[in-house]
C-alpha atoms as a PDB file:
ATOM      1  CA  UNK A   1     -56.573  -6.693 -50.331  1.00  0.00           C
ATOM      2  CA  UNK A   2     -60.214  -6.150 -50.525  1.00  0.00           C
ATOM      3  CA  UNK A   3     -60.195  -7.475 -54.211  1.00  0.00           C
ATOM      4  CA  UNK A   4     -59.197 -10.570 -53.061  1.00  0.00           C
ATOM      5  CA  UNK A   5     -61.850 -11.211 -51.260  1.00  0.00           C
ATOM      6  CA  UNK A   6     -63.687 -10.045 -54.238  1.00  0.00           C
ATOM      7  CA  UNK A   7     -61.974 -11.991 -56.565  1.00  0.00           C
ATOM      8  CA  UNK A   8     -61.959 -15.275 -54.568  1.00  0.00           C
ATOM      9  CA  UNK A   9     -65.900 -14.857 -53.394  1.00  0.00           C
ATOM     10  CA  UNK A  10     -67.049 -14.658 -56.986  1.00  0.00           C
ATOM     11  CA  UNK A  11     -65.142 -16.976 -58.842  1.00  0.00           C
ATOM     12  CA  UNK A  12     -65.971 -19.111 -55.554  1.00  0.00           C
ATOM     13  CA  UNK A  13     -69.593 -18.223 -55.952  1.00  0.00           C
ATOM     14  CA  UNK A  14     -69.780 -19.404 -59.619  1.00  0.00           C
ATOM     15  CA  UNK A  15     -67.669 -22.576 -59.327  1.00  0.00           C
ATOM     16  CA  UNK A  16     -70.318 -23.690 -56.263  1.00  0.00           C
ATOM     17  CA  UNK A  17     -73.464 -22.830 -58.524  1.00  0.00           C
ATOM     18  CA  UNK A  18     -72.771 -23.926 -62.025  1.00  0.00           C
ATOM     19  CA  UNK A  19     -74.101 -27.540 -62.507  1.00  0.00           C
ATOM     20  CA  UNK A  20     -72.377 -30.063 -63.982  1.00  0.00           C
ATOM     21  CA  UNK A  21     -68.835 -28.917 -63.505  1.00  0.00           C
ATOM     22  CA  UNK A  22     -67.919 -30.966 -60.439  1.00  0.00           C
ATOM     23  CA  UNK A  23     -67.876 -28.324 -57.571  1.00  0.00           C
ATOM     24  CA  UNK A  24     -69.390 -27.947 -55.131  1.00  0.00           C
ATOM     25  CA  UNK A  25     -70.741 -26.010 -52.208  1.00  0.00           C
ATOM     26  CA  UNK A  26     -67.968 -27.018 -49.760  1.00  0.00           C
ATOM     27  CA  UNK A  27     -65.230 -26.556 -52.556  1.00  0.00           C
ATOM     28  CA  UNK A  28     -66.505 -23.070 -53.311  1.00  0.00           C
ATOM     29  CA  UNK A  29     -66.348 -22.535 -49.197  1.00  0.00           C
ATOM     30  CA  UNK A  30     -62.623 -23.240 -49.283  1.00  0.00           C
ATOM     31  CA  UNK A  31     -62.189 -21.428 -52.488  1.00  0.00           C
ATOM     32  CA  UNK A  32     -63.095 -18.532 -50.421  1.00  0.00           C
ATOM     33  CA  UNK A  33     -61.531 -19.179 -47.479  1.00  0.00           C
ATOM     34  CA  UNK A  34     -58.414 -19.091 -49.574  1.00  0.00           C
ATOM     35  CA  UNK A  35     -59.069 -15.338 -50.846  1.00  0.00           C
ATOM     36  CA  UNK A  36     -59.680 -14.288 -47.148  1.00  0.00           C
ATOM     37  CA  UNK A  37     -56.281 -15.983 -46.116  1.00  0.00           C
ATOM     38  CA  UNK A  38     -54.715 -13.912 -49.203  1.00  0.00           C
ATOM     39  CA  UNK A  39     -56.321 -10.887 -47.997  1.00  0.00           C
ATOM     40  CA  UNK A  40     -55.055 -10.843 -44.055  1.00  0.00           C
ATOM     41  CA  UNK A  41     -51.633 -11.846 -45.145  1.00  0.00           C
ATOM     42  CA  UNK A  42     -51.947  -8.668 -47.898  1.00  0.00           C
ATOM     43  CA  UNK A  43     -53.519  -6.429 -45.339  1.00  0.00           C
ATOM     44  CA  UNK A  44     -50.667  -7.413 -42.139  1.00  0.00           C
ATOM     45  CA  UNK A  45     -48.007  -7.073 -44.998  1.00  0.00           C
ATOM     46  CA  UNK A  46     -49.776  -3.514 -45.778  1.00  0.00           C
ATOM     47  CA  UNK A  47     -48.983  -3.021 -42.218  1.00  0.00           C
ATOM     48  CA  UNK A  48     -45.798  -3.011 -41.179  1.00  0.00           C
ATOM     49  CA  UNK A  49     -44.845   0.126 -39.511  1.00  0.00           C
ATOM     50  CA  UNK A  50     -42.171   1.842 -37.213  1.00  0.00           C
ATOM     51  CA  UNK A  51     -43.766   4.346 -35.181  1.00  0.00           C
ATOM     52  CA  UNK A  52     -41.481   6.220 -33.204  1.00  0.00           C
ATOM     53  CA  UNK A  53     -42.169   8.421 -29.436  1.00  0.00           C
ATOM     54  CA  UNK A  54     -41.073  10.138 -26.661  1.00  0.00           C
ATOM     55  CA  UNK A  55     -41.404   6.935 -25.390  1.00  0.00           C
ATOM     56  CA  UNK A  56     -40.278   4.595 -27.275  1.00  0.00           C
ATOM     57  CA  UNK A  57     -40.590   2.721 -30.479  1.00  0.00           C
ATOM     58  CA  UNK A  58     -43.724   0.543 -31.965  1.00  0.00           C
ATOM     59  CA  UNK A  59     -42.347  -2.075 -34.463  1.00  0.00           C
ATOM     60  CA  UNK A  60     -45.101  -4.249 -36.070  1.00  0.00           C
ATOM     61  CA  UNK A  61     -43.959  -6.539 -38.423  1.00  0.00           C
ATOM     62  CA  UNK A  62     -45.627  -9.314 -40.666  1.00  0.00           C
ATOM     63  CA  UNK A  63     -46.429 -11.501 -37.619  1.00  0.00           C
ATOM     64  CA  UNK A  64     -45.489  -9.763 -34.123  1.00  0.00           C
ATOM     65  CA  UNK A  65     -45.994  -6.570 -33.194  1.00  0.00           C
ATOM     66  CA  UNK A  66     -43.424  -5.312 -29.975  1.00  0.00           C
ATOM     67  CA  UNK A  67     -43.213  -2.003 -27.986  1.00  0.00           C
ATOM     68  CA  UNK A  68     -39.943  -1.084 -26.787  1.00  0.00           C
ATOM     69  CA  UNK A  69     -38.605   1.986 -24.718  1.00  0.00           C
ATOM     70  CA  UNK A  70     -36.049   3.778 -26.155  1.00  0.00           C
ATOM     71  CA  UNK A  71     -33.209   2.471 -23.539  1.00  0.00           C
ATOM     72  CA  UNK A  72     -33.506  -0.954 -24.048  1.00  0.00           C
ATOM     73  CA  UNK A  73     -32.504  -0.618 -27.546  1.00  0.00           C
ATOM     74  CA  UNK A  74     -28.509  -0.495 -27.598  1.00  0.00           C
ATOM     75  CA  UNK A  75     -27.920  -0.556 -31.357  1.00  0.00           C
ATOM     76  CA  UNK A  76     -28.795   0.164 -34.690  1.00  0.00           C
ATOM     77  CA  UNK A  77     -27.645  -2.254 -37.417  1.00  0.00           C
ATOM     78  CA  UNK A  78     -28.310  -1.577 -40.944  1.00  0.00           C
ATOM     79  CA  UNK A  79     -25.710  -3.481 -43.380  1.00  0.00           C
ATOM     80  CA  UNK A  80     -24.781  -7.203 -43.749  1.00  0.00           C
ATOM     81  CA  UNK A  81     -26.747  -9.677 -45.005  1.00  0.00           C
ATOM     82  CA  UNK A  82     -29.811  -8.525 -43.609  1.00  0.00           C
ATOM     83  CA  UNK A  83     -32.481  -7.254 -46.352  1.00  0.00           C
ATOM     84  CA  UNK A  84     -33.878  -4.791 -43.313  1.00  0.00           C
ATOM     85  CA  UNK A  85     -32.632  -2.937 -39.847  1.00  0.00           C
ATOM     86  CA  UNK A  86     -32.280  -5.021 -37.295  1.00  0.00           C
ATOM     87  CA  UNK A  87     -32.188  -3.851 -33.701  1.00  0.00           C
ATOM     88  CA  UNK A  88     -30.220  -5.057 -30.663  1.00  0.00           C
ATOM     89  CA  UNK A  89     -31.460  -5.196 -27.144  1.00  0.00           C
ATOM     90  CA  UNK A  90     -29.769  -4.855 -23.810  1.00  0.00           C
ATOM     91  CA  UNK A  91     -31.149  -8.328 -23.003  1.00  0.00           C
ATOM     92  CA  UNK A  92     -29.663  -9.777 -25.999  1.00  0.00           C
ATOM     93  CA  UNK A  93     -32.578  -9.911 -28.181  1.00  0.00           C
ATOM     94  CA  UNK A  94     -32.693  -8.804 -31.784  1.00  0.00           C
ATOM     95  CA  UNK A  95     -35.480  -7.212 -33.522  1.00  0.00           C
ATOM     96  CA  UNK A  96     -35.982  -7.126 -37.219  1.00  0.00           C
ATOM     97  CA  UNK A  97     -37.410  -3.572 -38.261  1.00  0.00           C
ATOM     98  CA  UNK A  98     -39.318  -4.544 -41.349  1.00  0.00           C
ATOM     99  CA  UNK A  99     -40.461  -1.167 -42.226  1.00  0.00           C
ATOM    100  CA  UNK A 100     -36.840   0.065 -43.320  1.00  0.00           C
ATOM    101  CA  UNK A 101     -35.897  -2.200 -45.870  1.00  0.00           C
ATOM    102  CA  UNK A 102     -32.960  -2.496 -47.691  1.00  0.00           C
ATOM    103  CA  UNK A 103     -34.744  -1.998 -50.922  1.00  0.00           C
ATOM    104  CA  UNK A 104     -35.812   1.290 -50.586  1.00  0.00           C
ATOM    105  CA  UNK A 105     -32.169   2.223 -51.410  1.00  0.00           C
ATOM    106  CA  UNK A 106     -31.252   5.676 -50.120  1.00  0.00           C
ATOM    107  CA  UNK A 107     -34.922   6.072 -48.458  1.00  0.00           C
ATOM    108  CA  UNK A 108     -33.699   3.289 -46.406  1.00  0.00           C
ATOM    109  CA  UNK A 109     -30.759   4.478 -45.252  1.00  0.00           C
ATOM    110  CA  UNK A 110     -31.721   8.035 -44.596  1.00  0.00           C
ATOM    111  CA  UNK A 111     -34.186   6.419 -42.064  1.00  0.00           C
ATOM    112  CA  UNK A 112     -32.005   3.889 -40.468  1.00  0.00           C
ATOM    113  CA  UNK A 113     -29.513   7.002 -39.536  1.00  0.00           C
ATOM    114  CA  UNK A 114     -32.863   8.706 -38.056  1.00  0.00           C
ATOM    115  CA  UNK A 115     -34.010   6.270 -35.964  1.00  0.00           C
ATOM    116  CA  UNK A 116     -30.049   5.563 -35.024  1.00  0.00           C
ATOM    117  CA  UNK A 117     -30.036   9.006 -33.223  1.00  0.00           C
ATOM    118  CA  UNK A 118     -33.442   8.449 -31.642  1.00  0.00           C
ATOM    119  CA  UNK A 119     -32.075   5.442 -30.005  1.00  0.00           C
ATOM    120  CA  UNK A 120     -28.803   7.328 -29.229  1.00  0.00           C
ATOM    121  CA  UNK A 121     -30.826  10.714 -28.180  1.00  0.00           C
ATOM    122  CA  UNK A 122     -33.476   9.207 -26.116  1.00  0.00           C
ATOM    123  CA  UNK A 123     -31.751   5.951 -25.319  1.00  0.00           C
ATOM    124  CA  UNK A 124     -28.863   7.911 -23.459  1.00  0.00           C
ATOM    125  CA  UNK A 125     -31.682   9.798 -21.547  1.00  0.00           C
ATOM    126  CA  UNK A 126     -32.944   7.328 -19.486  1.00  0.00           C
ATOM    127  CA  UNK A 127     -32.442   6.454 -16.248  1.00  0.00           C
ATOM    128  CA  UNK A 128     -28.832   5.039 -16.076  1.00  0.00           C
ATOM    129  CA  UNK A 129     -28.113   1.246 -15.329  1.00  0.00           C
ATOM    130  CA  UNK A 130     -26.885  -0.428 -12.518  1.00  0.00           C
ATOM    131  CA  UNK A 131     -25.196  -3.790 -12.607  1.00  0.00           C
ATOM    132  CA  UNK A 132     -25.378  -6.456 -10.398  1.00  0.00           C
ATOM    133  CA  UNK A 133     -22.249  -5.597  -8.517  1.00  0.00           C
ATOM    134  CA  UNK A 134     -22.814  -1.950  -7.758  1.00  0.00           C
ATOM    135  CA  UNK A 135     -23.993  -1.227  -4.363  1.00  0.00           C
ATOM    136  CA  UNK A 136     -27.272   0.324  -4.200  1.00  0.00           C
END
């Protein structure tokens, strides 16, 4: 990611100083604006993580990164047409967990059975649920 910015700043740096060829100072300026864009979208890709706890579960992805105790996650789904796990809430919400891809073949799968019994370990754990029509 760093060798973008590399990259971009000296091909950005020449372009903006050779005379003659049409560039200038501005276009150079975007040129390297470019190479940082390149860079943060390498460097959040670089990123993505599933960091498990006691607690709960950190999932940052490309763009959002969500904390989420360990009860409010009531499933595990890793199969379909999904390239990654996906996890479903008790609200109703779904979470993409980008950091167990599909790709990673057996890798992949061998992690998306650990952090199933996580969620069923710790998830069961917690304080149990009431519903709207049980007295308190």
């Amino acid at each position: 990611m760093w060798s973008a910015l590399v990259v971009f700043g000296a091909i950005a740096l020449v372009m903006s100083t050779q005379s003659g060829s049409g560039w200038g100072l501005g276009d150079g300026l975007m040129f390297f604006g470019l190479g940082a864009l390149i860079a943060f979208i390498a460097w959040r890709y670089a990123s993505i993580v599933a960091v498990p706890s006691r607690a709960g579960l950190v999932v940052r992805n490309l763009v959002l990164t969500r904390t989420l105790e360990w009860p409010e996650i009531v499933r595990v789904q890793f199969g379909g047409g999904e390239p990654w796990v996906s996890l479903d809430l008790e609200d109703g919400d779904t979470v993409a967990v980008m950091a167990i891809q599909k790709a990673d073949g057996k890798v992949a799968g061998r992690e998306a059975s650990r952090l199933a019994a996580l969620v069923q370990a710790f998830g069961e754990a917690g304080e149990p649920h009431r519903s709207e029509e049980e007295p308190e």
